[in-house]
Every structure is written in C-alpha cells, then in structure tokens.
Protein backbone atom coordinates (compact mmCIF):
# COMPACT_ATOMS: atom_id res chain seq x y z
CA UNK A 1 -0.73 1.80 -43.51
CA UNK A 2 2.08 0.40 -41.05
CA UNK A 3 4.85 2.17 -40.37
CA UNK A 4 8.28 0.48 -41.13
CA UNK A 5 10.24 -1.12 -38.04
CA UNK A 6 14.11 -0.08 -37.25
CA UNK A 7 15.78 -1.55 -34.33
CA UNK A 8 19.17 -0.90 -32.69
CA UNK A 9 21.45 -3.62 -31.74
CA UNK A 10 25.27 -3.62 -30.38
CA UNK A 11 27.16 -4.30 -27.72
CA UNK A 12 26.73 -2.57 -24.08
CA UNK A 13 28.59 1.26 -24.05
CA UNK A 14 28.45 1.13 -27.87
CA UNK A 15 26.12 4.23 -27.24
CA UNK A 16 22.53 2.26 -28.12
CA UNK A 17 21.11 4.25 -25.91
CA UNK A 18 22.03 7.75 -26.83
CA UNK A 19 21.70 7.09 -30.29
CA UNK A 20 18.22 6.22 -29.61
CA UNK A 21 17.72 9.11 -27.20
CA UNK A 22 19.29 11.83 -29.44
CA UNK A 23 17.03 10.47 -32.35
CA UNK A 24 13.62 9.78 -30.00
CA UNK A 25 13.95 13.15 -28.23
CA UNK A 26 15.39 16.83 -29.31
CA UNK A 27 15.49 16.66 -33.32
CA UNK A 28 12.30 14.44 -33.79
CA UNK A 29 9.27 14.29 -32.58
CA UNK A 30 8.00 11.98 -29.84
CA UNK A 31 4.31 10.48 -28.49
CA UNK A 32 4.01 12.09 -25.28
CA UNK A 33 4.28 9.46 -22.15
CA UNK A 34 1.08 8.23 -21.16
CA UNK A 35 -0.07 6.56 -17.46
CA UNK A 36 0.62 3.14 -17.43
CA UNK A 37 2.89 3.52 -20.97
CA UNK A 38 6.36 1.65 -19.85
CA UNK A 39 8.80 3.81 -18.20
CA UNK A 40 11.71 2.12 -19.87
CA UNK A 41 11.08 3.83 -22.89
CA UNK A 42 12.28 1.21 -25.96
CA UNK A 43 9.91 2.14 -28.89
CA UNK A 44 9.59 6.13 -30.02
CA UNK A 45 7.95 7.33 -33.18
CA UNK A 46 10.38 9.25 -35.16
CA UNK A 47 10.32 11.46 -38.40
CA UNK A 48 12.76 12.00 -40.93
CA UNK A 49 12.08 14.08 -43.90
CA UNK A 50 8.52 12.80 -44.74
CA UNK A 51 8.84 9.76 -43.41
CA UNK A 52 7.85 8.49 -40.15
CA UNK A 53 9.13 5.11 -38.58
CA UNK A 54 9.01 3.16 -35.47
CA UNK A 55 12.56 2.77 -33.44
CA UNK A 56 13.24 0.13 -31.21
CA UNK A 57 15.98 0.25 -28.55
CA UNK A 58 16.39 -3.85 -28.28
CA UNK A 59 18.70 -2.97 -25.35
CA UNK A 60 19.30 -4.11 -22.00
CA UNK A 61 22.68 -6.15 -22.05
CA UNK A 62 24.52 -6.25 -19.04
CA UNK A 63 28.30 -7.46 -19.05
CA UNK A 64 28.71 -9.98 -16.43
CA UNK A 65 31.16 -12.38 -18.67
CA UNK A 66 31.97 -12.12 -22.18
CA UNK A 67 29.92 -15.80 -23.09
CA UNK A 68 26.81 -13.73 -21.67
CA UNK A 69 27.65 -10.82 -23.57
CA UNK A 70 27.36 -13.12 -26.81
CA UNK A 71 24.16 -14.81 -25.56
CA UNK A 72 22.54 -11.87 -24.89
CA UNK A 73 23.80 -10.22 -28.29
CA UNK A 74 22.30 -12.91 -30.07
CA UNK A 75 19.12 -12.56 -28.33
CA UNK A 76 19.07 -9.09 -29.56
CA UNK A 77 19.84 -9.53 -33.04
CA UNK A 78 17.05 -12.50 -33.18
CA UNK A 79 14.22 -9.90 -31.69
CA UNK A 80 15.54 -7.39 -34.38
CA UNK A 81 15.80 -10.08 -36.98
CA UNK A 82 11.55 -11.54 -36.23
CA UNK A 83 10.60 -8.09 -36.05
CA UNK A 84 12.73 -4.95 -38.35
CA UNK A 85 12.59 -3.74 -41.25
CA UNK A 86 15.68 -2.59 -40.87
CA UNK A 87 18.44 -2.85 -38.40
CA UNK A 88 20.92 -0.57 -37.39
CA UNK A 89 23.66 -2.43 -36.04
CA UNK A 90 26.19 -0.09 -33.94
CA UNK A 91 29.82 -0.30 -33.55
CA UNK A 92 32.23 1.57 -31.43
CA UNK A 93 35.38 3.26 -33.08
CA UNK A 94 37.30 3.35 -29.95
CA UNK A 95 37.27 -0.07 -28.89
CA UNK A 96 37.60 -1.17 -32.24
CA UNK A 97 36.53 -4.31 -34.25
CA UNK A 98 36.01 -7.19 -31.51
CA UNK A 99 35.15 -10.86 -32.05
CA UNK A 100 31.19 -10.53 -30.50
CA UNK A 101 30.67 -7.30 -33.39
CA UNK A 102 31.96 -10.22 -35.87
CA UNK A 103 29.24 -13.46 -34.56
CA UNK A 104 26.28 -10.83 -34.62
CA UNK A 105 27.34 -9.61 -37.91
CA UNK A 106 27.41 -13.16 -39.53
CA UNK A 107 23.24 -13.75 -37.97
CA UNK A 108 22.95 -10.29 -39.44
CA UNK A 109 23.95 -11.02 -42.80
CA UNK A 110 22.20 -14.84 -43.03
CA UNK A 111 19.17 -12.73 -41.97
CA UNK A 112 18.77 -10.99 -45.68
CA UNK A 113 17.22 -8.03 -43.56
CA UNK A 114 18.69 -4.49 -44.59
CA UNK A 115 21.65 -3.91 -41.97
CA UNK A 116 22.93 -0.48 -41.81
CA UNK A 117 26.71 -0.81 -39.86
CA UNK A 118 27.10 2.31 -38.29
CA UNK A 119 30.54 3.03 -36.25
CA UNK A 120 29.89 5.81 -33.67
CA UNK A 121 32.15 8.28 -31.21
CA UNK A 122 33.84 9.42 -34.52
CA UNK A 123 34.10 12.59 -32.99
CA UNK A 124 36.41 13.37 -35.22
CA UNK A 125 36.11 12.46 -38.58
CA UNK A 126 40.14 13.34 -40.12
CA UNK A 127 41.05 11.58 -36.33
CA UNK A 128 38.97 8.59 -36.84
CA UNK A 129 38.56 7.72 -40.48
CA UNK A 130 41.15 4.97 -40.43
CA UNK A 131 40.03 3.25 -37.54
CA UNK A 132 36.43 3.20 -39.26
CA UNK A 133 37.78 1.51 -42.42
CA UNK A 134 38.50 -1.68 -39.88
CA UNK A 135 34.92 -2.46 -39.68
CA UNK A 136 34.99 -3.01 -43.95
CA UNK A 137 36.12 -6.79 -42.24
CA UNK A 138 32.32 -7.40 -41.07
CA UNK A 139 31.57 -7.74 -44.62
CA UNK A 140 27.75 -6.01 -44.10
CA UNK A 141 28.53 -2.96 -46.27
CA UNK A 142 30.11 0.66 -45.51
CA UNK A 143 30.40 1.59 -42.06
CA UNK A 144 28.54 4.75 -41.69
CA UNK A 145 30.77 6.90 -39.17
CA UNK A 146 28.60 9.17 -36.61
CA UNK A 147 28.86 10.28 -32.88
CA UNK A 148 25.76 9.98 -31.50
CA UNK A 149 26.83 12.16 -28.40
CA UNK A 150 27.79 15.49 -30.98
CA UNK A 151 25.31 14.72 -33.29
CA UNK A 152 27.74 14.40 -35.98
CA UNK A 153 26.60 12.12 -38.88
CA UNK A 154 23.15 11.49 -38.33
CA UNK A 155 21.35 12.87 -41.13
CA UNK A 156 23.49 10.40 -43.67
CA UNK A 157 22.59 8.02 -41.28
CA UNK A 158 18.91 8.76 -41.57
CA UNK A 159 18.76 9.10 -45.36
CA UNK A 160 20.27 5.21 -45.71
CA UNK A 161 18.26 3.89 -43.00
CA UNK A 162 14.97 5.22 -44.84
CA UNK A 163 16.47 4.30 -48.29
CA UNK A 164 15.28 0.47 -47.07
CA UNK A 165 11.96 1.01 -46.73
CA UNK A 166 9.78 -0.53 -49.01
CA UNK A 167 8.02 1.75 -51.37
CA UNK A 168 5.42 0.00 -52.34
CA UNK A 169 4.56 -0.99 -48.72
CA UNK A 170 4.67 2.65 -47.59
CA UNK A 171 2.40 3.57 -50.42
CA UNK A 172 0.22 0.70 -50.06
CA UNK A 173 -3.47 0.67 -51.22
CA UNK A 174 -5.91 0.99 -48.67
CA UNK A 175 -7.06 -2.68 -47.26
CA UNK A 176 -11.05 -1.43 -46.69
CA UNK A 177 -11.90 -4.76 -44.23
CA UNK A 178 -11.06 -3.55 -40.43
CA UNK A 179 -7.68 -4.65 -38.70
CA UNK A 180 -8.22 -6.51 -35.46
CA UNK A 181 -4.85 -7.14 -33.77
CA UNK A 182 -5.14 -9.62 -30.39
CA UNK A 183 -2.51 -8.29 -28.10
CA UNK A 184 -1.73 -9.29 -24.10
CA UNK A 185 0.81 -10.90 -22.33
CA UNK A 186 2.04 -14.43 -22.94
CA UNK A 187 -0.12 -16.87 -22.17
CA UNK A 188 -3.02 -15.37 -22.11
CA UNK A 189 -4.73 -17.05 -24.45
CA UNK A 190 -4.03 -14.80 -27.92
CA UNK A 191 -3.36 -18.45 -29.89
CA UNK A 192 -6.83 -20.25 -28.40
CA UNK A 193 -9.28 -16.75 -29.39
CA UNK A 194 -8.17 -17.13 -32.93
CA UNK A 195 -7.83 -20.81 -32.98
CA UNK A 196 -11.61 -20.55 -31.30
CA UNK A 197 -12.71 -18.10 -34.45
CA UNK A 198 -10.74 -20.21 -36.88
CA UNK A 199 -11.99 -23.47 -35.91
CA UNK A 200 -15.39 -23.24 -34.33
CA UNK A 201 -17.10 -21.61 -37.92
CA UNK A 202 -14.54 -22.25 -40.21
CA UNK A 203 -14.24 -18.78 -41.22
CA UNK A 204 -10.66 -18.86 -42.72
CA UNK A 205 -10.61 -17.12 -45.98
CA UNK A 206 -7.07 -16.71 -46.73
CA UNK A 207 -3.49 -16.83 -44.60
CA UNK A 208 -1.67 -13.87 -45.66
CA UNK A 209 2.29 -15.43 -44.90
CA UNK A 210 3.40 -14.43 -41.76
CA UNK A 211 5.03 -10.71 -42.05
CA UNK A 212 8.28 -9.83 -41.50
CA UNK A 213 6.74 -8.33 -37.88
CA UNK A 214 6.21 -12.11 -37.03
CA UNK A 215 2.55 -11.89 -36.71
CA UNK A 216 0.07 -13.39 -38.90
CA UNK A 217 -2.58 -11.95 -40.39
CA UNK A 218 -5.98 -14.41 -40.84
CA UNK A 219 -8.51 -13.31 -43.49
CA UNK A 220 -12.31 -14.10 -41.62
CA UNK A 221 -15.35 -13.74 -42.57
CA UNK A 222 -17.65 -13.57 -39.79
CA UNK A 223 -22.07 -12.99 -41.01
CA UNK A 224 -20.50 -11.43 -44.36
CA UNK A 225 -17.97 -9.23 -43.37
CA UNK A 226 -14.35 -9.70 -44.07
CA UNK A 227 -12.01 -8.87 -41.05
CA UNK A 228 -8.29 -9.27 -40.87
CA UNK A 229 -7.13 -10.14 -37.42
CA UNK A 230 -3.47 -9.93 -36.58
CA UNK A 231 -2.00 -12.79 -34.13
CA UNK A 232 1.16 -11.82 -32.02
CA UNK A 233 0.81 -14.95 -30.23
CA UNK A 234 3.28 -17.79 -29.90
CA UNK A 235 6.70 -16.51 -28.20
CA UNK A 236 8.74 -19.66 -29.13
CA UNK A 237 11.15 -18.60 -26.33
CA UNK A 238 12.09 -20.24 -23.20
CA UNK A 239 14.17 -20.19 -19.97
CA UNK A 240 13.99 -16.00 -20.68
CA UNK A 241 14.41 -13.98 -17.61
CA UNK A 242 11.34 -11.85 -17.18
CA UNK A 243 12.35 -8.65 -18.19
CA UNK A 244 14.18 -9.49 -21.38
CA UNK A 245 10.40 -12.03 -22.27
CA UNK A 246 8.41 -8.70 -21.50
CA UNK A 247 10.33 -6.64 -23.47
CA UNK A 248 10.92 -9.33 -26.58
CA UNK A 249 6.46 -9.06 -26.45
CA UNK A 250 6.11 -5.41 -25.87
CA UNK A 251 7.99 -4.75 -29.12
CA UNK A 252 6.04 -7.12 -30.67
CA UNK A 253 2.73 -5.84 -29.98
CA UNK A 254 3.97 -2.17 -30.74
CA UNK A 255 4.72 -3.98 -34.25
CA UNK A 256 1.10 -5.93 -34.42
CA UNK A 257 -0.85 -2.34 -32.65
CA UNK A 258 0.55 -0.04 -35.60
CA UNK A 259 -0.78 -2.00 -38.52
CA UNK A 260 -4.10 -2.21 -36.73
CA UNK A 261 -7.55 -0.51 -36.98
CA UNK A 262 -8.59 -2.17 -33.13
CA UNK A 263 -6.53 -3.78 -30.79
CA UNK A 264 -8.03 -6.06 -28.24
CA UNK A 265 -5.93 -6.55 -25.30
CA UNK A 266 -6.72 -9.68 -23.48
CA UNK A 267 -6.45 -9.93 -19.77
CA UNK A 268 -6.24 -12.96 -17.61
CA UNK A 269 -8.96 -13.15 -15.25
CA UNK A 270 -7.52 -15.51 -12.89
CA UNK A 271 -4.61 -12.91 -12.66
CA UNK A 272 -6.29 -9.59 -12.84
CA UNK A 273 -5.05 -6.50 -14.40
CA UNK A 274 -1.38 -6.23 -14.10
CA UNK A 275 1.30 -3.45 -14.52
CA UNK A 276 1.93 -5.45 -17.98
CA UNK A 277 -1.52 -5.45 -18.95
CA UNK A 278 -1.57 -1.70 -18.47
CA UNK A 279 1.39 -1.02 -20.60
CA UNK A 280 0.16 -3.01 -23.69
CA UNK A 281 -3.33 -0.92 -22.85
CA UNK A 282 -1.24 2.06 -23.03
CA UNK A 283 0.44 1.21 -26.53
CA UNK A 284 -2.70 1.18 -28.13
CA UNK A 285 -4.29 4.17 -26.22
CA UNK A 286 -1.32 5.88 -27.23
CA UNK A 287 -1.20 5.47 -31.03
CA UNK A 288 -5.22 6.23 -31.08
CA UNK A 289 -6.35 2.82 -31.68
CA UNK A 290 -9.74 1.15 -31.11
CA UNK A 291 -9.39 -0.38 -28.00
CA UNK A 292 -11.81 -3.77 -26.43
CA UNK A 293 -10.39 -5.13 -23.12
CA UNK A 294 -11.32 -9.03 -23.32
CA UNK A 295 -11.03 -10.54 -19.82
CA UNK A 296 -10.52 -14.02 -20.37
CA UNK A 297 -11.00 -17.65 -19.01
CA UNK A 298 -14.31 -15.60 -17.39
CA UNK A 299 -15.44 -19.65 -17.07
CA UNK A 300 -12.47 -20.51 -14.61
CA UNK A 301 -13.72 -17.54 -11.84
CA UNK A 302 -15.80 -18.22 -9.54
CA UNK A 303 -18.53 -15.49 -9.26
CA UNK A 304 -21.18 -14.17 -7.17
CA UNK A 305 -23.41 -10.84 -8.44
CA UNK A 306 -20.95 -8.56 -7.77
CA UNK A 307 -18.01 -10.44 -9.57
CA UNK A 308 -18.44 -8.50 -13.03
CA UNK A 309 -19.37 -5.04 -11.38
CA UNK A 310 -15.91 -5.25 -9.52
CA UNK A 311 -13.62 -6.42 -12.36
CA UNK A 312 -14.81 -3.75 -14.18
CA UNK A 313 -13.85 -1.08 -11.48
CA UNK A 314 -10.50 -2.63 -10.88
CA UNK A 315 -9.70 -2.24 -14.91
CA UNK A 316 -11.40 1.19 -15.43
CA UNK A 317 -9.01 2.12 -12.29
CA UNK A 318 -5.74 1.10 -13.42
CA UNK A 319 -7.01 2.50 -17.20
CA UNK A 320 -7.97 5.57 -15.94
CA UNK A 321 -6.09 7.78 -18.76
CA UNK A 322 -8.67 5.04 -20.96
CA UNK A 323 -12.57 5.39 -19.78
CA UNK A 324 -13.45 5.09 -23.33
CA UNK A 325 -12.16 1.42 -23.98
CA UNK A 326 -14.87 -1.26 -24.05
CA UNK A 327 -14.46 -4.03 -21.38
CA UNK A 328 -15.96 -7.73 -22.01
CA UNK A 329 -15.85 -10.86 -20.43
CA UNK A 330 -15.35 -14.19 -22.61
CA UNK A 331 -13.68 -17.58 -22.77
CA UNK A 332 -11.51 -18.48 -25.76
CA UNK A 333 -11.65 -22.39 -24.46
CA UNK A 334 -15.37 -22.40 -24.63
CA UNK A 335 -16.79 -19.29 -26.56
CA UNK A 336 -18.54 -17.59 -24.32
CA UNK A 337 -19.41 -14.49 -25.71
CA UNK A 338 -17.60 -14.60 -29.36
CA UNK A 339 -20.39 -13.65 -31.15
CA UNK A 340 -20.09 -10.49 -29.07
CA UNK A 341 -16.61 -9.79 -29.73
CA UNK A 342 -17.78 -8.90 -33.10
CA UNK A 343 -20.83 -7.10 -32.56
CA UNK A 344 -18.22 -4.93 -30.01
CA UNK A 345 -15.50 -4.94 -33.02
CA UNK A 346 -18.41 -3.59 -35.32
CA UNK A 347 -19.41 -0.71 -33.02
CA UNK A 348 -15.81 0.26 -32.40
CA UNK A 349 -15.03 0.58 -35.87
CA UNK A 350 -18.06 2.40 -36.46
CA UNK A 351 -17.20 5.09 -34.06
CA UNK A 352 -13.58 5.38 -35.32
CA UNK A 353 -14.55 6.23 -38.64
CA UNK A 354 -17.59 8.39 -37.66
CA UNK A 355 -17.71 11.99 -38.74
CA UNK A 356 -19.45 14.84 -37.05
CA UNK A 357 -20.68 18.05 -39.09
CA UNK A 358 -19.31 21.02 -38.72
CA UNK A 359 -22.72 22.73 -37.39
CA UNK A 360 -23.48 20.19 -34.98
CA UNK A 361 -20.02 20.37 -32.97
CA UNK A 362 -20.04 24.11 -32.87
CA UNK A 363 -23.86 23.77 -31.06
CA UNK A 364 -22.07 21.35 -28.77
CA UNK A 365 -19.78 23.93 -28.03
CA UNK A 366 -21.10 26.25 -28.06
CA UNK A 367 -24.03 25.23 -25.08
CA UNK A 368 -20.92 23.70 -23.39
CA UNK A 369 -19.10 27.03 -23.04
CA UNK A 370 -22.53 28.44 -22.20
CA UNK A 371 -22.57 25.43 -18.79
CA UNK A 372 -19.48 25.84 -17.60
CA UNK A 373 -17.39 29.15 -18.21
CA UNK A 374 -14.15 28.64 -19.75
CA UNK A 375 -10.87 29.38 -17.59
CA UNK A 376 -9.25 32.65 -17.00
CA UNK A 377 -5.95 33.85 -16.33
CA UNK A 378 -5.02 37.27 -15.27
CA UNK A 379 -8.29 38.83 -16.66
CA UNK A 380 -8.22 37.26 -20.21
CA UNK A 381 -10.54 34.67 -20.82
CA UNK A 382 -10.82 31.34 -22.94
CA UNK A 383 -12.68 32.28 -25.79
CA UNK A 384 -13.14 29.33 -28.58
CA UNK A 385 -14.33 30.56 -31.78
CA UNK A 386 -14.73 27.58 -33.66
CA UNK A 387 -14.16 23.61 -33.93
CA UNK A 388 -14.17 20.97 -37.33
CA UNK A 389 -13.03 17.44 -37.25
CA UNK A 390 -10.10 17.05 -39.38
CA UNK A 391 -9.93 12.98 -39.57
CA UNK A 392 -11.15 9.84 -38.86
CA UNK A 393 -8.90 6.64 -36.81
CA UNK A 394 -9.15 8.17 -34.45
CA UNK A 395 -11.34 10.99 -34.90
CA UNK A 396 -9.51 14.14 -34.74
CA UNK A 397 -10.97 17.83 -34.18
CA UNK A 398 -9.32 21.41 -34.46
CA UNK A 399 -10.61 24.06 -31.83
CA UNK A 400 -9.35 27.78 -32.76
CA UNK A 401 -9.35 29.53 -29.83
CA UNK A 402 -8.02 33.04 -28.88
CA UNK A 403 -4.76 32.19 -26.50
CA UNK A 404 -3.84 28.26 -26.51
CA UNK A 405 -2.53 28.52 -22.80
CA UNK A 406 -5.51 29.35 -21.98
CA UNK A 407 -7.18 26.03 -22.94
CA UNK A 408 -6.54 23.95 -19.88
CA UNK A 409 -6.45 20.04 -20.53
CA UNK A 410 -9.44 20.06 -17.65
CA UNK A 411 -11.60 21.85 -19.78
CA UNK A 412 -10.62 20.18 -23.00
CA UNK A 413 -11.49 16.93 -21.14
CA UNK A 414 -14.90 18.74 -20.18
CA UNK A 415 -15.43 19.76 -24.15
CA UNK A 416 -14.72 15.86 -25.48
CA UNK A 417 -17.14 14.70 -22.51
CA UNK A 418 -19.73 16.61 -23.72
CA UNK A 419 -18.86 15.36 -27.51
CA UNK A 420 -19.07 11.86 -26.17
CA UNK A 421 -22.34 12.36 -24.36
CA UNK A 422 -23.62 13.74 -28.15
CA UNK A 423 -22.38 11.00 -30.19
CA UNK A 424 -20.99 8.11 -27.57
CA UNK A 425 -17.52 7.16 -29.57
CA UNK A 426 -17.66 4.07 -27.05
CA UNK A 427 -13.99 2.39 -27.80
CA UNK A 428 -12.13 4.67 -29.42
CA UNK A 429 -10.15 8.16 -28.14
CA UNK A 430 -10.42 11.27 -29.74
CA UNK A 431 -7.85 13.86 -30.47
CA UNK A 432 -7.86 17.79 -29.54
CA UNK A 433 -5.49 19.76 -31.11
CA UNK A 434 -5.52 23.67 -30.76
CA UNK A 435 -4.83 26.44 -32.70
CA UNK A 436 -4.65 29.83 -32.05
CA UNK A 437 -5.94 32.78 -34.17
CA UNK A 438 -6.55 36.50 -33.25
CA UNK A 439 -9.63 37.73 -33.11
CA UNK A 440 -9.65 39.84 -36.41
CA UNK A 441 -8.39 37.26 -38.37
C-alpha cells in the first residue's frame, strides 16, 4: 500500500518552509537521516491521527525579479500537480492577496487535484480574520487560517488535508505479484531497461494508466510470474537548472520507491557512482526497500580483470550505511544480463518476505552473546532476554533486553551480522527495534 502524496507550494517567505519543518519535526514523527540521504531535506514521513503521508517541500524559489518569481511558481505547482495527491497551497496574511497567488491558483484549479488554500501568520485570529476573507477571491475554496511559526491552526489543517485521501486507495487490497520500481538519475537509461523487457519477449500483460505519481506501472510476465514494474523515467523537462531537475526527480522517485516492493537504482557506468546516485540509494535504504544496484551501459567500459572487482568497491564505499544491496552489471541497449535481473529480483523478494522462527533466532543469539560479551556501562551489563520477528518488507525483529541504552548500535550491527551469516537476507535491510522489560516481568 502507497502512502498518499501532499506537497507545499507558495511564494518565497510565505513560510513553506516552517510549515514543513513544524509538521516534519517536533509533533510528528520523522525517518531518521541516513549517509548519503539528501541534506536538503524536501520529503518527511508524517502522521496524523492514523494516517501516515508523504510531505513534499517543492521549495527553492529565489526572488531575483517578479517574472522569475512566476516562472519558478509555476514550476512548482506543475511538480505538485504530476506528482500530489493533494496540495497545500500557502498564502501569507500579511502581504495579502497578490497577482502571482492568483496565476498559480488558476493551474491549481484546472488541475482537478484537491487544493487545500491555507493563509498563514494569522497569529491572531480576532486581528486577522478579515484580511483572511480576501483570499475567498482565489476561488479554490475556504482559506484555512494557521501560523505555522505558533502552531496555531494546524490540526484543522491536518484533518482537511487527510479528508482527500482516497479511501479506497488507502485500504486497497493487497496486489500479491512483487513491485519493481526502476529508479536513477536522468538519463540513465530507466526508459531503455523497460523498453528492453517490454520489447525483447513481449511480456506486456496489461498498462495500468499512468498514476497520478506520473509513473507507470507495466504488468510482465517473465517464465510465469507476474511482476509489476514501476517506470519514473521520462522527465519531459528542459533548459532546468540542475538543482531544481534533481530535485523535480528526487521527489519523483520518493513517489515511485513508496509504492514499491524492490527498487533498482541504476547507475551509469561511464559516470560512476555519484553524490545523486547515493541519495536515490539512500531513499530506498531508508524506507526498507529491496534494493539491486544495476550498473549500466557495462558494454560501453572498457575492462581489464580487475574492472568489476573495483566498481564494486567504489559502490559498496560510497553505500557503506547499504552492504546488503545486491550490485550487477548489465546493458539495457543490448541485454546483457536481463535474465539475471530477475533471477536477482526473485531472491530479493524472497528474503524480504522470509520469516525466521522464534527458536532459531534466540540460538543465534544466544551463541552470539556467548562470542562476543555484550557492552557494559558503569557495572551493569547488556543482558538480552529474548528476540521474535514481528514482520516481513523488510523483516523486522523485537529484542527485549534489560536497559535499552545499553544496547549499543555496534553491537546491534554485530547481532544482525550474525542473523545474516544464518539466513543471508542478500538485498534487503532488516530492522532492530528494542524494548525494555525488567527482569521479573
């Protein structure tokens, strides 16, 4: 199940950013940061009530001259427009209703996407209220009034932003055939891969119309099994400057990652690794995804006996928060190595999904703990009592254990090694949490 999409647009020193902040950090709950994970931060999971949704800062306008301003509104609204569910489109209260709020309200409304006007730095809501009333003249329904900076305002906010998502989507019945979404950066060669699987076999089974996340998902069927892959290719923009084209595909692929079972991220070989390729790595290390690296173009390199030995060090390098993800070498122009894809696909969903008794991982730990003593602090020792798996995608286990600040991410990193030496889990991470409970309980 994918979680629904809500971007922010506005104008610069509208408060974007602390509405996103405020929301993304204190009152709900964030994924931590991860190496390589973009430092800008413009996506954050967020929960309200029981329901969780991905927010999008679509950010980053800078106001040079008011024709800019426009340009680069209108960029905005577009990225929220291919990829929301819903927008939030954020006015300010003190500068009042101005003729740019006005043009992005009109692609707003043509867009038949759920717009929720909000009018913020009401501060003061007896002070204010009149002023808000102005921004009726957008014609995109009430203006919700809110300060973003005092806090004031959001939970109405939340409730009608959440009101938009589609039911039926969020209870949606589970799609058995695995999930396969082709991320990397443009140009890569996302478009040729599936064209190559598409074309060479004919394995089309259905086109499922392209989703309001602007990717398409492709029914295949590849030696009787029924995959879904999702394509994020095809950026349709040009003359962007570089940050605003990175960002415009970063959201996308957080979009394509979260309705995914495996992502593979394709890397150019004739360009190596890059800090991009790292942060698209990250997205899907981060939300527990299957992960393949596919180095493509492998054909155009020229290579000696060392070649493969020393790509593969330079990825598992810049990946090291990742040593789990599989790394394979293909061509999309010529289909070198397809077939493999799929065997690798196969084995990665197979480890996602496996499940590990009880008795077995309490062995595991048990001749772990017996290897290498657990830490110490002050006199009082680690002691884990007991560990279960709790889910599946990605696997997930509980440890109990008598004082959690005792359990040291070093030796929780020692306890899923030896797991993985047990039971491989090659392409997929796993997930620790830890509980505390007293000893006489």
């Amino acid at each position: 199940m994918s979680k629904p999409i809500v971007a922010i647009v506005g104008r610069p020193n509208v408060g974007k950013s602390t509405l996103f902040n405020v929301l993304a950090g204190d009152t709900i709950s964030i994924v931590k940061d991860t190496p390589g994970v973009t430092r800008d931060r413009i996506y954050a999971d967020v929960t309200w009530l029981n329901m969780t949704f991905t927010l999008i800062d679509t950010g980053g306008i800078e106001p040079d001259s008011k024709d800019i301003i426009l340009s680069q509104m209108r960029e905005q609204a577009e990225i929220a427009i291919e990829t929301a569910d819903v927008i939030i489109f954020i006015t300010d209260v003190r500068q009042g209703l101005v003729d740019s709020d006005a043009k992005v309200a009109d692609m707003l409304r043509r867009s038949k996407k759920p717009v929720v006007l909000i009018v913020n730095k009401v501060d003061s809501f007896d002070k204010f209220m009149p002023d808000v009333y102005e921004f009726y003249n957008l014609g995109i329904g009430d203006p919700i009034p809110v300060s973003a900076a005092s806090r004031l305002g959001l939970g109405d906010m939340l409730d009608i932003v959440t009101s938009h998502f589609n039911q039926e989507d969020l209870a949606e019945e589970e799609d058995e055939r695995p999930r396969v979404a082709i991320v990397g950066k443009p140009n890569v060669g996302k478009s040729s891969l599936i064209n190559k699987i598409l074309g060479e076999k004919r394995l089309i089974v259905s086109d499922i119309a392209g989703t309001t996340r602007d990717a398409v998902d492709t029914g295949v069927i590849h030696q009787d099994k029924e995959y879904v892959f999702i394509d994020t290719a095809g950026l349709r923009r040009k003359n962007k400057i570089k940050e605003e084209l990175e960002r415009y595909s970063i959201i996308r692929t957080v979009a394509a990652v979260d309705r995914a079972d495996i992502v593979v991220v394709m890397i150019d070989a004739t360009e190596g690794i890059t800090e991009q390729d790292a942060k698209i790595a990250g997205i899907a290390h981060e939300r527990g995804k299957g992960i393949i690296i596919a180095v493509n173009k492998w054909d155009a390199i020229v290579k000696d006996d060392k070649t493969i030995y020393e790509y593969t060090k330079k990825i598992k390098d810049v990946l090291a928060y990742m040593p789990y993800a599989e790394i394979m070498f293909i061509s999309a122009e010529t289909g070198q190595r397809l077939p493999k894809l799929f065997e690798q696909i196969d084995v990665v969903i197979q480890n996602q999904t496996l499940r590990i008794a009880t008795g077995v991982l309490n062995e595991i730990v048990a001749e772990a703990v017996a290897l290498q003593q657990p830490p110490s602090d002050k006199g009082k020792r680690l002691k884990i009592y007991y560990i279960t798996q709790v889910a599946v995608k990605p696997p997930t286990f509980v440890l109990f254990v008598n004082d959690k600040e005792l359990m040291h991410f070093s030796y929780t990193r020692y306890i899923e090694n030896r797991i993985r030496e047990a039971f491989g889990f090659k392409g997929t991470s796993l997930k620790f949490i830890v509980r505390e409970r007293k000893e006489n309980q």
